[in-house]
C-alpha atoms as a PDB file:
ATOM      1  CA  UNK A   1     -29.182   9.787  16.798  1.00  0.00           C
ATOM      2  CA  UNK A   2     -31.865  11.075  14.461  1.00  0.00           C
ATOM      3  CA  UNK A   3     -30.970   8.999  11.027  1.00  0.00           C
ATOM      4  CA  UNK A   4     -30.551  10.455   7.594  1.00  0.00           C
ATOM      5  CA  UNK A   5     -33.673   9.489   5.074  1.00  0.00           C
ATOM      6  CA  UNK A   6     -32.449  11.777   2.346  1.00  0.00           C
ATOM      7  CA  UNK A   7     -29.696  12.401  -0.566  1.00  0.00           C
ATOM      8  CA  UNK A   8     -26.976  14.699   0.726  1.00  0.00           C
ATOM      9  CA  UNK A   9     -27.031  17.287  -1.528  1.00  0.00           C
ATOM     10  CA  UNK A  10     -31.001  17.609  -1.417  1.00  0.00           C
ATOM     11  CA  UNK A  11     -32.551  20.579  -0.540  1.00  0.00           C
ATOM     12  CA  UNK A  12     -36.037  21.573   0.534  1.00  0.00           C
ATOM     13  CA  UNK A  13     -37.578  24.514  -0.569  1.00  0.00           C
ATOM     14  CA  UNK A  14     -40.416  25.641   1.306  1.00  0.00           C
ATOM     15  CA  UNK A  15     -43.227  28.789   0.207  1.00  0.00           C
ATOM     16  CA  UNK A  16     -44.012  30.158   3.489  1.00  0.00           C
ATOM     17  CA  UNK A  17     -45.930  32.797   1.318  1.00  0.00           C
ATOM     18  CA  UNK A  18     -46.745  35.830   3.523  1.00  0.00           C
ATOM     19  CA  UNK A  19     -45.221  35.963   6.796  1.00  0.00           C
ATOM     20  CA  UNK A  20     -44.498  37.651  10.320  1.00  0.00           C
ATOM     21  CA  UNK A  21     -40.631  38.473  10.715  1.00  0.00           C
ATOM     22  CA  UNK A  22     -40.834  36.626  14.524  1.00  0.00           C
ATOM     23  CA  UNK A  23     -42.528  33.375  13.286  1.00  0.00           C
ATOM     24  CA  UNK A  24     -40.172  32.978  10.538  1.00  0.00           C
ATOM     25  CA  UNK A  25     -36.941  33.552  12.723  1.00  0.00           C
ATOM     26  CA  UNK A  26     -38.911  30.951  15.297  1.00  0.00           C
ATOM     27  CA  UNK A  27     -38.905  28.837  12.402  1.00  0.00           C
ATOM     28  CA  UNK A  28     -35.721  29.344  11.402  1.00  0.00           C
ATOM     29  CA  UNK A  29     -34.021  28.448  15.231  1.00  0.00           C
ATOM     30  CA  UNK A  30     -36.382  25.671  14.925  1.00  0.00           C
ATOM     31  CA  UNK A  31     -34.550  24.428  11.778  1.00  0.00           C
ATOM     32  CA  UNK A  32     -30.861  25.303  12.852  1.00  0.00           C
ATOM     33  CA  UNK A  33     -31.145  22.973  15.655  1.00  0.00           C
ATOM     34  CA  UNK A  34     -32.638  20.185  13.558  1.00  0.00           C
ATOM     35  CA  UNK A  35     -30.079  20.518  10.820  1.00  0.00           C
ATOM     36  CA  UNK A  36     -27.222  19.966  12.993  1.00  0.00           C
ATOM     37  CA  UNK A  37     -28.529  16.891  13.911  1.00  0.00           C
ATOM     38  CA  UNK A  38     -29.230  15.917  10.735  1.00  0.00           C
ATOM     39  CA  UNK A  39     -32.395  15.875  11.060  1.00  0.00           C
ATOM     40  CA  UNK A  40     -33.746  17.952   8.360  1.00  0.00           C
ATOM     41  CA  UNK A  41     -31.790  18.321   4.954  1.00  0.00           C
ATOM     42  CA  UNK A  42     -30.577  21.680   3.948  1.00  0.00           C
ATOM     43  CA  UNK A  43     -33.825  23.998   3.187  1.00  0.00           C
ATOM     44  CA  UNK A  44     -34.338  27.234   1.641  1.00  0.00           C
ATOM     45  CA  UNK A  45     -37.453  29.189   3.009  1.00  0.00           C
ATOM     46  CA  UNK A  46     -38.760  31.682   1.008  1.00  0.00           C
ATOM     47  CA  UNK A  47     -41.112  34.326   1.955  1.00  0.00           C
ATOM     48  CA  UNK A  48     -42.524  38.067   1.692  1.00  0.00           C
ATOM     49  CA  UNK A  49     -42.879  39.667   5.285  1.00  0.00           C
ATOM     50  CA  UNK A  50     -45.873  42.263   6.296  1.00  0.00           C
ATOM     51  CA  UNK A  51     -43.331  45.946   6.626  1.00  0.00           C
ATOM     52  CA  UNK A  52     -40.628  45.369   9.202  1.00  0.00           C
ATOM     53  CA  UNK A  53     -37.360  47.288   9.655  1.00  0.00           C
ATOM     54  CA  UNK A  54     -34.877  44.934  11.048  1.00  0.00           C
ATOM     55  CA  UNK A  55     -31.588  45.817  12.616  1.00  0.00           C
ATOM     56  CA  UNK A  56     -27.937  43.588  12.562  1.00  0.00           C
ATOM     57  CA  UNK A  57     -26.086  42.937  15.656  1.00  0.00           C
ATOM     58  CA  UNK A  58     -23.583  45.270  14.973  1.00  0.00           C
ATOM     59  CA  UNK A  59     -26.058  47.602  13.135  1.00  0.00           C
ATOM     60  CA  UNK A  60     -26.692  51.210  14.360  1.00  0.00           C
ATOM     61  CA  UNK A  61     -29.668  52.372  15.936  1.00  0.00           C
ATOM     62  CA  UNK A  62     -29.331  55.429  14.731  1.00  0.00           C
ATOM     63  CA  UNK A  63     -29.225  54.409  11.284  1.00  0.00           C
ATOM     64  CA  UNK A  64     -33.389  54.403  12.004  1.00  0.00           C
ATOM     65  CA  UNK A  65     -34.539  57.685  11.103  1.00  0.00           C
ATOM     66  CA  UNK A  66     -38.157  57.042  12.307  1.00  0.00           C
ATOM     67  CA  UNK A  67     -39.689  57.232  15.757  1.00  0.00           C
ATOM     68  CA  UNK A  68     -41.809  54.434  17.059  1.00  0.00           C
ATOM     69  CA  UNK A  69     -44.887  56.473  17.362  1.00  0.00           C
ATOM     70  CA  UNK A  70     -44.212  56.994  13.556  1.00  0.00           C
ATOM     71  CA  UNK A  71     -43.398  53.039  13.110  1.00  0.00           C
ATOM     72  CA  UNK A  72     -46.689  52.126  14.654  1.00  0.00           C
ATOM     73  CA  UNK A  73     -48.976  54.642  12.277  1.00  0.00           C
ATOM     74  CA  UNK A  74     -47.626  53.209   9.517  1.00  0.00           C
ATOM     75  CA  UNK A  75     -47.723  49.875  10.808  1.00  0.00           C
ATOM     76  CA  UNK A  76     -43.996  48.692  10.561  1.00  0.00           C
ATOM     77  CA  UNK A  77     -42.264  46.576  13.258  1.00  0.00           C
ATOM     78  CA  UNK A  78     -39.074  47.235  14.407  1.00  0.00           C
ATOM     79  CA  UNK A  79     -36.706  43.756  15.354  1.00  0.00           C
ATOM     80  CA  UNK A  80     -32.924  43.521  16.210  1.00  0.00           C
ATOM     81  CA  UNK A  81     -31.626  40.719  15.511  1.00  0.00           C
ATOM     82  CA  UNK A  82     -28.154  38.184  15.574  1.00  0.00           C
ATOM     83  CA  UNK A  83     -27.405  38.754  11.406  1.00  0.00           C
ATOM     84  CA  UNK A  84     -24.904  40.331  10.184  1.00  0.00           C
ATOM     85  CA  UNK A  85     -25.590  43.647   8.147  1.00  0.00           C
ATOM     86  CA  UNK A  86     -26.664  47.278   9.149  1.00  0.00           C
ATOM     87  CA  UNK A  87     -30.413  47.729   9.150  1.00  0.00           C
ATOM     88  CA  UNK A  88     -32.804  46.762   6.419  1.00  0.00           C
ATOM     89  CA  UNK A  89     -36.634  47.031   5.544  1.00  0.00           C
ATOM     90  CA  UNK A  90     -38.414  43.945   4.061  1.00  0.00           C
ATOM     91  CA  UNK A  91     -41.981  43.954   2.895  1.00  0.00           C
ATOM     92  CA  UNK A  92     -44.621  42.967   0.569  1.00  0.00           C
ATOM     93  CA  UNK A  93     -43.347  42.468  -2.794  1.00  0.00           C
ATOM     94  CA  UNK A  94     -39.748  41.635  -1.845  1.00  0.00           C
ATOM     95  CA  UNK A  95     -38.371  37.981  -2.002  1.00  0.00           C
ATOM     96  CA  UNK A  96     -37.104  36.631   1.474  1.00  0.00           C
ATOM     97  CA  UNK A  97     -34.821  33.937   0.994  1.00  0.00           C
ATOM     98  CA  UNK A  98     -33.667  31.869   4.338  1.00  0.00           C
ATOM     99  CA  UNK A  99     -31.337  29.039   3.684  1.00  0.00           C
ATOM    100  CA  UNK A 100     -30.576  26.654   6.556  1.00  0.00           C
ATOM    101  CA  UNK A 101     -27.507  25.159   5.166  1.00  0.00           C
ATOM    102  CA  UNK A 102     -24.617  22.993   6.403  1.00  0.00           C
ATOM    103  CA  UNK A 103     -21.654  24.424   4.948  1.00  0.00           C
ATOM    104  CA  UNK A 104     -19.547  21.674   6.755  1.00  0.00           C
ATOM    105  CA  UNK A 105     -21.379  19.281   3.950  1.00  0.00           C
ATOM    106  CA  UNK A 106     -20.568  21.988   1.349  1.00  0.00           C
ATOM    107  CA  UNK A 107     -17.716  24.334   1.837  1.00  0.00           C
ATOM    108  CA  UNK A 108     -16.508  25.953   5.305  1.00  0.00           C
ATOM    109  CA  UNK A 109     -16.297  29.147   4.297  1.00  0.00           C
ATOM    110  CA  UNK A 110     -18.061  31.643   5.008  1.00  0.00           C
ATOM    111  CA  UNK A 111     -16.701  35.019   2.310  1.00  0.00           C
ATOM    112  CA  UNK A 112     -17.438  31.833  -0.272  1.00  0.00           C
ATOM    113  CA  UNK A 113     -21.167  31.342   1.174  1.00  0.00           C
ATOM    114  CA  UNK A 114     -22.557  35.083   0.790  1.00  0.00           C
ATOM    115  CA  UNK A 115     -20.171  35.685  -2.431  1.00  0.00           C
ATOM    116  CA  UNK A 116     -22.348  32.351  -3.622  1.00  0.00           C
ATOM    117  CA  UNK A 117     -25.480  34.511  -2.451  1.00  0.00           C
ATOM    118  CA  UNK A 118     -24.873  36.926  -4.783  1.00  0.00           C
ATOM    119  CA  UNK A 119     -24.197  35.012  -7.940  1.00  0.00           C
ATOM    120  CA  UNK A 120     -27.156  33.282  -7.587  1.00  0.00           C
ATOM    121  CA  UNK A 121     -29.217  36.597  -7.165  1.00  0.00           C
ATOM    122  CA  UNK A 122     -26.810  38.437 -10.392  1.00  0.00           C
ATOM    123  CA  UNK A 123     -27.866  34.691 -12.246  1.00  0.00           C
ATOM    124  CA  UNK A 124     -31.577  35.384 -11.399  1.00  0.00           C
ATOM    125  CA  UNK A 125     -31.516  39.384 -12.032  1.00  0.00           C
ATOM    126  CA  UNK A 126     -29.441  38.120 -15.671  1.00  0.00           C
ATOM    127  CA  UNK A 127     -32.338  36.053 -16.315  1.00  0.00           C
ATOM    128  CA  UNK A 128     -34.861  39.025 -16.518  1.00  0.00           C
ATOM    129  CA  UNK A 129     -32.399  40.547 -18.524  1.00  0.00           C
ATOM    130  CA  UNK A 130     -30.642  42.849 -16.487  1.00  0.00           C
ATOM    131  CA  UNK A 131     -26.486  42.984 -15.639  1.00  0.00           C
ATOM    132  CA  UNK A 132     -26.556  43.180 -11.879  1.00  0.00           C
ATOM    133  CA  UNK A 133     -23.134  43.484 -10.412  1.00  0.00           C
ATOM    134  CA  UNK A 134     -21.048  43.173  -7.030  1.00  0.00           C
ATOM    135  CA  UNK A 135     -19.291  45.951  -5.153  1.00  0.00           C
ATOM    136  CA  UNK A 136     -16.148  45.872  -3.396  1.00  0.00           C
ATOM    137  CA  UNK A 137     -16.313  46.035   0.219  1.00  0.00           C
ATOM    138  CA  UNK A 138     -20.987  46.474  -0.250  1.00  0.00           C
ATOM    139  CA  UNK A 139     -22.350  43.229   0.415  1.00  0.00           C
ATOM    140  CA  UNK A 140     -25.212  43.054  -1.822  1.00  0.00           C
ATOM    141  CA  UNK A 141     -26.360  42.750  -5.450  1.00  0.00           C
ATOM    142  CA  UNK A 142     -25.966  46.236  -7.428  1.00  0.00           C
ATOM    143  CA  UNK A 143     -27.339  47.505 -10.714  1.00  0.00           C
ATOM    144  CA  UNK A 144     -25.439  50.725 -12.453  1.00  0.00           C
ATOM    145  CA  UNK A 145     -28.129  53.129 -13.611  1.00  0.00           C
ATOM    146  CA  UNK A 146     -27.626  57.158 -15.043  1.00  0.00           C
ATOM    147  CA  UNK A 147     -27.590  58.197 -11.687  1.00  0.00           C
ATOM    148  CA  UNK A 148     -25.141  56.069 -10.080  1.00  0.00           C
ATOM    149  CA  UNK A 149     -25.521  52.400  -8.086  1.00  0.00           C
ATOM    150  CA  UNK A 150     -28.623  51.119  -6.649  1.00  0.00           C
ATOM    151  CA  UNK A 151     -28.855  47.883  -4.524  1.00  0.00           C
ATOM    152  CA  UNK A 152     -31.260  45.536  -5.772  1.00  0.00           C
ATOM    153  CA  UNK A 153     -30.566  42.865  -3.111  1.00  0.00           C
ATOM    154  CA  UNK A 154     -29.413  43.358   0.635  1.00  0.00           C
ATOM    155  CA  UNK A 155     -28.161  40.025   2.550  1.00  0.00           C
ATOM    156  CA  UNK A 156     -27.467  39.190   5.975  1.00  0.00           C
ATOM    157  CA  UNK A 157     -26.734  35.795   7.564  1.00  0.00           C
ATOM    158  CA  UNK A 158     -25.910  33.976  10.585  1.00  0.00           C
ATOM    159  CA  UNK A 159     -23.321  30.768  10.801  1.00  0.00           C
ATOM    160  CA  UNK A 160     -23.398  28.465  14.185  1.00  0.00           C
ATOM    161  CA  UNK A 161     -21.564  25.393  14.110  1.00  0.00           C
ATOM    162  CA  UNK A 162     -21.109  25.816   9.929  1.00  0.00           C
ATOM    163  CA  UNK A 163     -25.435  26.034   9.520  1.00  0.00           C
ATOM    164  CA  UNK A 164     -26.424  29.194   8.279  1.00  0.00           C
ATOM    165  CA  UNK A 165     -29.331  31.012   8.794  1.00  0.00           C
ATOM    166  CA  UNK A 166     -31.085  34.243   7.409  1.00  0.00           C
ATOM    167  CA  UNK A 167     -30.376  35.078   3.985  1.00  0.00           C
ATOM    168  CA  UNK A 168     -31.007  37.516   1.431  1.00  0.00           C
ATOM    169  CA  UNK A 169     -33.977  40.205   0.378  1.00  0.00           C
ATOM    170  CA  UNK A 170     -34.650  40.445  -3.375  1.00  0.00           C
ATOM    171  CA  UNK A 171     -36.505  43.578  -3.796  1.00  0.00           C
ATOM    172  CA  UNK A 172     -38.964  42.404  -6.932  1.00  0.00           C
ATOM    173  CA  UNK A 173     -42.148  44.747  -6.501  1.00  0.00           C
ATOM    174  CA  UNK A 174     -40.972  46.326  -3.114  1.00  0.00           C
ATOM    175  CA  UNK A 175     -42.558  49.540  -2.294  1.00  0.00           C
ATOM    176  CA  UNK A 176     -39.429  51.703  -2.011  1.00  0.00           C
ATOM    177  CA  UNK A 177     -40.485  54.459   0.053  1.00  0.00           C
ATOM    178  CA  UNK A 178     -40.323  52.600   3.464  1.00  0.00           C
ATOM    179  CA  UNK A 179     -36.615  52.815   2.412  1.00  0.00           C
ATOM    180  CA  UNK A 180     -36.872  56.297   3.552  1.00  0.00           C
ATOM    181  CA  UNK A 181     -37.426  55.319   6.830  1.00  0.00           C
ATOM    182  CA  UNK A 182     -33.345  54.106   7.283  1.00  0.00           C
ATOM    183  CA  UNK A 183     -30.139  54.401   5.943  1.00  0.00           C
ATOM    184  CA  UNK A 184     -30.485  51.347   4.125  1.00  0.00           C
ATOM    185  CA  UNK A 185     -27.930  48.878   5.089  1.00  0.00           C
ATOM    186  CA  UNK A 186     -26.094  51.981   6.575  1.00  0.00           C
ATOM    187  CA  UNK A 187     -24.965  53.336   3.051  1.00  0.00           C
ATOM    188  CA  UNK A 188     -25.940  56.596   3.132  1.00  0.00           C
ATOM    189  CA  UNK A 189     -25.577  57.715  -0.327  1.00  0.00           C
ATOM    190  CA  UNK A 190     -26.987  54.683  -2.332  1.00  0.00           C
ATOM    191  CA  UNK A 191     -30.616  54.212  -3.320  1.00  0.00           C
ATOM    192  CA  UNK A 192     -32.379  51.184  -3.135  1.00  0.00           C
ATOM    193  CA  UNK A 193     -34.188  49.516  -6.604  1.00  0.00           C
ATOM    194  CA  UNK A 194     -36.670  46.835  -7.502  1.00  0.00           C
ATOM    195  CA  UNK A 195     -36.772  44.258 -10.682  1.00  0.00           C
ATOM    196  CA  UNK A 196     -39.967  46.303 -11.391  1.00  0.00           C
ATOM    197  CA  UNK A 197     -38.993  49.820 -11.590  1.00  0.00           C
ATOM    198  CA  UNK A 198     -35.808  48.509 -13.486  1.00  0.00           C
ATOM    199  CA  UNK A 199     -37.828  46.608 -16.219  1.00  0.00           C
ATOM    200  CA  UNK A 200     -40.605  49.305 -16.360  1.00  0.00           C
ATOM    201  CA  UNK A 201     -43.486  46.570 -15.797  1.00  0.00           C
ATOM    202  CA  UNK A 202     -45.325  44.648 -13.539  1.00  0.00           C
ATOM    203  CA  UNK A 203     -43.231  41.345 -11.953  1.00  0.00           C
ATOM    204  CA  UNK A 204     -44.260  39.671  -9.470  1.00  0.00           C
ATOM    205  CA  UNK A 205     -42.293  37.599  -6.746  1.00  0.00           C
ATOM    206  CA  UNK A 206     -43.881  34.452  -8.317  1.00  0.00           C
ATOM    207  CA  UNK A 207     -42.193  35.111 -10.918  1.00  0.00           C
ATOM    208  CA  UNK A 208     -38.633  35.812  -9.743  1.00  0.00           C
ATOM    209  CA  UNK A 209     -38.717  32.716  -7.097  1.00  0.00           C
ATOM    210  CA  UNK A 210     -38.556  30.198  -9.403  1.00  0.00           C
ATOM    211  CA  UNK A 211     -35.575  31.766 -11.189  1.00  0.00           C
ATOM    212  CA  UNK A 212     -33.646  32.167  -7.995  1.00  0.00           C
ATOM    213  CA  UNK A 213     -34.677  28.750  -6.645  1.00  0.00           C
ATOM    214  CA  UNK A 214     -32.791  27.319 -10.012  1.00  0.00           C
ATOM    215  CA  UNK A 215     -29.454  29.786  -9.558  1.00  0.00           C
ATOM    216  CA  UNK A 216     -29.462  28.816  -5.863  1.00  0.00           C
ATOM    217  CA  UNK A 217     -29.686  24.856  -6.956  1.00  0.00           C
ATOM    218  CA  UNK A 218     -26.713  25.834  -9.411  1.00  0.00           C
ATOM    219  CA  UNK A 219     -24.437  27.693  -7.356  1.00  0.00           C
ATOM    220  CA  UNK A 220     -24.263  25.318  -4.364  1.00  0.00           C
ATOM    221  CA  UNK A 221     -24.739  22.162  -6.011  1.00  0.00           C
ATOM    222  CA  UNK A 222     -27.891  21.645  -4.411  1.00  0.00           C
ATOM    223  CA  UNK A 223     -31.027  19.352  -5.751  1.00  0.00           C
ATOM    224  CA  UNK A 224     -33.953  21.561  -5.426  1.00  0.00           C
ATOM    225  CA  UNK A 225     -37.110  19.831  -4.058  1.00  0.00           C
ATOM    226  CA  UNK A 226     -40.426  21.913  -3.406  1.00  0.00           C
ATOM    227  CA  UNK A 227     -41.998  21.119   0.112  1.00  0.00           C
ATOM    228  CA  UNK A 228     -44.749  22.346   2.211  1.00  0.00           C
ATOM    229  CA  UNK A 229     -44.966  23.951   5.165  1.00  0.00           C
ATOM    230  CA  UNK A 230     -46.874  20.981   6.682  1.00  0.00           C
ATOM    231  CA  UNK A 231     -43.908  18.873   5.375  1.00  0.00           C
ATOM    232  CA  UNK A 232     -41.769  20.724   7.074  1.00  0.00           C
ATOM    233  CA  UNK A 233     -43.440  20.652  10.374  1.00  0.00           C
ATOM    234  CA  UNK A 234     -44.064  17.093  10.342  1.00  0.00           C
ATOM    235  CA  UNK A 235     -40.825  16.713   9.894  1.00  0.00           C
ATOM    236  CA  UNK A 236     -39.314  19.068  12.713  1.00  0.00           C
ATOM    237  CA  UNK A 237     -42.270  17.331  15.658  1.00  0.00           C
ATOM    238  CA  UNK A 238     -40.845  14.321  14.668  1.00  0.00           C
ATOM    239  CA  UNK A 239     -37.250  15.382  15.572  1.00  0.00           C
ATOM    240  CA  UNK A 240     -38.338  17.594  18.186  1.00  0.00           C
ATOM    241  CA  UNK A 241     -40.318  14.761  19.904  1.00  0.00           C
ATOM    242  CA  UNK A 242     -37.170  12.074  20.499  1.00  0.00           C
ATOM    243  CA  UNK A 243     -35.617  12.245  23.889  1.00  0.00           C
ATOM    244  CA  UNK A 244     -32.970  14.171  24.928  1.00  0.00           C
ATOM    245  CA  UNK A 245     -29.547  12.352  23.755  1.00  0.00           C
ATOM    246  CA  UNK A 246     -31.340  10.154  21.319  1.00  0.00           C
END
């Protein structure tokens, strides 16, 4: 068995910066198996993704209101995948958060995990100066504005054998126009928002990460350690490279 070199409630967090949808889930499978070995401590991933419209596995297709011939001219890829949620657009500008957690070392449950999600994404949004707020029965992170709710933050996650994977989308500087391309998260009536257009300035996603880095530390009890991608990957050939069984 692959031994523990690390405190237990350490967790990596690794700037994957910009990068394609299927090489982060890849990466995130990857990580899954190596967690439940214990082979890897818990790790957040954070990233912004080139456009992509993804889709939940009990999402509706027709929830997409483009056609593929449109999706390629505007260069957006289309990917269903095993999360939970509806369907979904992330994209340049938006913070991608993917923690590979084991909840068996934390809490088994799984309402707790995403309502933890949330408060650590209200925290961050507070931080800016902003109430953001959650809905009853809309998973998400909300903001009231004069005309009505808008969803700031969309998540989505995936729990095998109590480690999670996926995460969350913090829209920050996201171009809100591909949201026109879907009913996003299947809620027909509710508009997405950004940090930005709710401040009325320029923000970046380097400068909301480190804010909900700290309120994701603080809401799971987690130590937050920065690590690189090569880090990361040393770490996963290492595990990847023992023998079956060992």
């Amino acid at each position: 068995m692959f031994e523990r070199a690390y405190p237990l409630k350490e967790c990596w967090v690794v700037d994957l910066g910009l990068l394609g949808y299927q090489p982060a889930w890849d990466l995130q499978r990857r990580l899954v198996a190596a967690r439940k070995a214990g082979a890897v401590p818990d790790v957040l991933l954070l990233c912004e993704h080139p456009h992509v419209i993804t889709l939940g596995r009990n999402g509706r297709r027709e929830h997409l209101h483009a056609s593929d011939q449109l999706l390629r001219q505007m260069g957006v890829e289309f990917h269903p995948t095993d999360r939970g949620g509806d369907i979904t657009y992330h994209g340049p500008g938006q913070l991608v958060g993917y923690p590979i957690l084991h909840l068996a070392e934390i809490r088994r449950d799984v309402v707790w995990y995403v309502r933890q999600l949330e408060e650590a994404m209200i925290r961050a949004t507070a931080d800016f100066g902003i109430a953001a707020t959650r809905k009853a029965g809309m998973t998400g992170v909300w903001v009231d504005v004069p005309a009505g709710e808008e969803k700031l933050a969309a998540i989505g996650v995936h729990i095998s054998r109590w480690v999670t994977s996926h995460g969350f989308a913090f829209n920050v500087s996201t171009d809100l126009r591909y949201f026109d391309l879907i009913v996003p998260c299947g809620i027909a009536d509710k508009r997405p928002t950004s940090l930005e257009r709710l401040l009325g300035r320029t923000v970046t996603v380097r400068d909301a990460a480190p804010r909900i880095v700290e309120r994701f530390g603080e809401v799971f009890g987690l130590e937050m350690r920065a690590a690189t991608p090569d880090a990361l990957e040393s770490r996963l050939q290492g595990f990847e490279a023992l023998p079956v069984g060992a």
